[in-house]
Protein backbone atom coordinates (compact mmCIF):
# COMPACT_ATOMS: atom_id res chain seq x y z
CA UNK A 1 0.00 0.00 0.00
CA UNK A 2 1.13 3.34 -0.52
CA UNK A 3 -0.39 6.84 0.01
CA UNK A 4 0.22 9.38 -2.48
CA UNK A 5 -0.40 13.00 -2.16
CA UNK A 6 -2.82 15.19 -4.74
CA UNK A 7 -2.82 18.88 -4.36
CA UNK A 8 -6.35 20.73 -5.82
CA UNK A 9 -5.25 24.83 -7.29
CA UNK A 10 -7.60 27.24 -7.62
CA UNK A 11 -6.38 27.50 -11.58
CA UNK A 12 -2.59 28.17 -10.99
CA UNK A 13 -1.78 24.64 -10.78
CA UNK A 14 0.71 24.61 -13.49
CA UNK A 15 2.71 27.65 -12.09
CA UNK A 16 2.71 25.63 -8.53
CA UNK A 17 4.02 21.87 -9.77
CA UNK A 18 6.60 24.12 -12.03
CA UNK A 19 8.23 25.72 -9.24
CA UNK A 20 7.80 22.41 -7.18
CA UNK A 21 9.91 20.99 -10.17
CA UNK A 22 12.32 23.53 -10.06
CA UNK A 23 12.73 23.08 -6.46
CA UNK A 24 12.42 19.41 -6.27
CA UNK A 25 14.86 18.53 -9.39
CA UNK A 26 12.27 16.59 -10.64
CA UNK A 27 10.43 15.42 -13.67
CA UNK A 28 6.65 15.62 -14.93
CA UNK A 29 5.66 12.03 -15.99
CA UNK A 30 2.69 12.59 -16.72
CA UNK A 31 0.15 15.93 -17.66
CA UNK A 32 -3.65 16.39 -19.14
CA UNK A 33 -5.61 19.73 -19.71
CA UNK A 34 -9.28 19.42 -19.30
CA UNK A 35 -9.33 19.99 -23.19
CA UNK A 36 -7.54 16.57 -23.44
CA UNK A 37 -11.00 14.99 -21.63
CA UNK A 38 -13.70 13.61 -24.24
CA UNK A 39 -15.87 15.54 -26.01
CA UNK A 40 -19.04 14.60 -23.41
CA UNK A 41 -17.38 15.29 -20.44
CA UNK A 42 -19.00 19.03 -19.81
CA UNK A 43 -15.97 21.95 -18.59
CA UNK A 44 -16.90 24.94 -18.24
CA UNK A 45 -14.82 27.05 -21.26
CA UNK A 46 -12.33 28.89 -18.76
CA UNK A 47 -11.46 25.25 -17.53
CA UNK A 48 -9.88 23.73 -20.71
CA UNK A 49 -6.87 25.06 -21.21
CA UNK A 50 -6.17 24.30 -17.30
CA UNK A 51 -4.57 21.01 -15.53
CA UNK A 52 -7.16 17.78 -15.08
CA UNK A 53 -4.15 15.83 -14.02
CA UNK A 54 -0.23 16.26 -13.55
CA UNK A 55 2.21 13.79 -11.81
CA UNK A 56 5.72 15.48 -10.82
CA UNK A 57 8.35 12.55 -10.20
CA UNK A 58 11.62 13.32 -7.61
CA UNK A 59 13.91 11.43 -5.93
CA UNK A 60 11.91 9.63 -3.42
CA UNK A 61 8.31 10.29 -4.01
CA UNK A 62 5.62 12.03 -6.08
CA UNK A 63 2.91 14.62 -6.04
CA UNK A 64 -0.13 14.77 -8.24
CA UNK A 65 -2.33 17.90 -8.62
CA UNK A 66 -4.51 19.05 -10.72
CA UNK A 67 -6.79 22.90 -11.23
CA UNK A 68 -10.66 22.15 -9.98
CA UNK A 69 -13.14 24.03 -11.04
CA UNK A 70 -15.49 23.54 -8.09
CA UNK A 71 -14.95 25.85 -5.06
CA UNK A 72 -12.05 24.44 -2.96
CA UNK A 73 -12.36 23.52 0.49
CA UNK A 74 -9.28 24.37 1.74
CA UNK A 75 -7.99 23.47 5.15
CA UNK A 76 -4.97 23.91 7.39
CA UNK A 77 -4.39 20.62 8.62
CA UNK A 78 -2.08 19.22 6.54
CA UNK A 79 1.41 19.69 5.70
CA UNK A 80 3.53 17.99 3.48
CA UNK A 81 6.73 16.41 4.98
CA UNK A 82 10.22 16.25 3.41
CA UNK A 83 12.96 14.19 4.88
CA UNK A 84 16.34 14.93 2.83
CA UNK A 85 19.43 13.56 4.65
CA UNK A 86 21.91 16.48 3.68
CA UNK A 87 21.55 19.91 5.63
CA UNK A 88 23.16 21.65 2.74
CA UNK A 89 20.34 20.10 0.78
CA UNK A 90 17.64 20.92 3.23
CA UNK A 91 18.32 24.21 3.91
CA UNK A 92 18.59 25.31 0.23
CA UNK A 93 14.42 23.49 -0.11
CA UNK A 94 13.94 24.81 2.69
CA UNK A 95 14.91 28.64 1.44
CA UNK A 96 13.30 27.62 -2.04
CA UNK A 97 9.96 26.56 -1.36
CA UNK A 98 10.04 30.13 1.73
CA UNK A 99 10.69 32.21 -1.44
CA UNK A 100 7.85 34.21 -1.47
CA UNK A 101 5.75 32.46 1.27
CA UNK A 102 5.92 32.79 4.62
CA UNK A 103 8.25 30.90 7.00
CA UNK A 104 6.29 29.60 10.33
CA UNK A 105 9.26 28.03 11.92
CA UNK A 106 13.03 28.75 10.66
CA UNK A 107 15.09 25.90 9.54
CA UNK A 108 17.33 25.21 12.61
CA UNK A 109 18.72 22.95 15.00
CA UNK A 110 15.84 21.32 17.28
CA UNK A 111 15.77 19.40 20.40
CA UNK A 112 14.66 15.85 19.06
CA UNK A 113 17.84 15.79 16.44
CA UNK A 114 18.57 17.27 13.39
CA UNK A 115 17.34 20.44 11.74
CA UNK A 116 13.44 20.91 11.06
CA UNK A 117 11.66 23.76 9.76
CA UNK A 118 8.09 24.83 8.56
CA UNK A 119 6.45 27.43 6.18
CA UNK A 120 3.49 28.21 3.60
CA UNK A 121 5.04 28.78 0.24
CA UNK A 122 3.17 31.14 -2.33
CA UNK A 123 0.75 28.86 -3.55
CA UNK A 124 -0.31 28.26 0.30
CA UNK A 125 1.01 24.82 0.45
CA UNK A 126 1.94 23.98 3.89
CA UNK A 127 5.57 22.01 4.45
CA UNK A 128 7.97 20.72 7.51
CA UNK A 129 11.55 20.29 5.89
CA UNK A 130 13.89 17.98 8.21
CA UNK A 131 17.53 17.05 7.91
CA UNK A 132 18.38 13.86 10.16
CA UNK A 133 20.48 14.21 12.93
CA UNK A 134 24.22 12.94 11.37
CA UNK A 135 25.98 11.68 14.88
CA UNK A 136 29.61 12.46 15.39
């Protein structure tokens, strides 16, 4: 079993897995506009040049997203997690994804090992970015 994360925009969908690309280093596998969907599937006119589906392939895991056109029901209790074992690596994802969002908790040193941080990058994605603890 495996649980695989899909992220809903509110129409900037391509912008956000873009930058999560560029960020990332990874690879779109796979991408469909709503104008790729069959002729009897009714979308709205605004809708079809947007994202129905998108897959963005990294080093260790994936994230799918697409645009909806229904009204989102966005929450704030969820966060996507990245564990990346060099600090360099960390901190510069870390810096990254805070360009142009806002940082909750800076990327430091914490009590149970490690460095940790958390922010809300500009598409209001919410993320905890952790280096492990590398013992002496």
């Amino acid at each position: 079993m495996k649980i695989n994360t899909y992220l809903m925009f509110d129409g900037n969908c391509e912008d956000a897995i873009g930058f999560y690309k560029d960020v990332l280093n990874g690879q779109i596998s796979t991408q469909m506009r709503y104008s790729d969907a069959p002729e009897d599937m009714p979308m709205p006119d605004h809708m079809m040049n947007k994202i129905m589906h998108t897959t963005l392939e990294f080093e260790g895991g994936s994230i799918m997203a697409c645009d909806t056109h229904d009204k989102l029901n966005l929450g704030n209790a969820h966060h996507l997690s990245l564990n990346i074992a060099s600090e360099e690596e960390a901190l510069a994802v870390f810096n990254s994804l805070a360009d142009g969002g806002q940082i909750a908790m800076p990327f430091e040193e914490v009590f149970w090992g490690g460095k940790f941080g958390m922010l809300t990058d500009k598409f209001g994605i919410q993320w905890m970015v952790s280096s492990e603890h590398k013992p002496a």
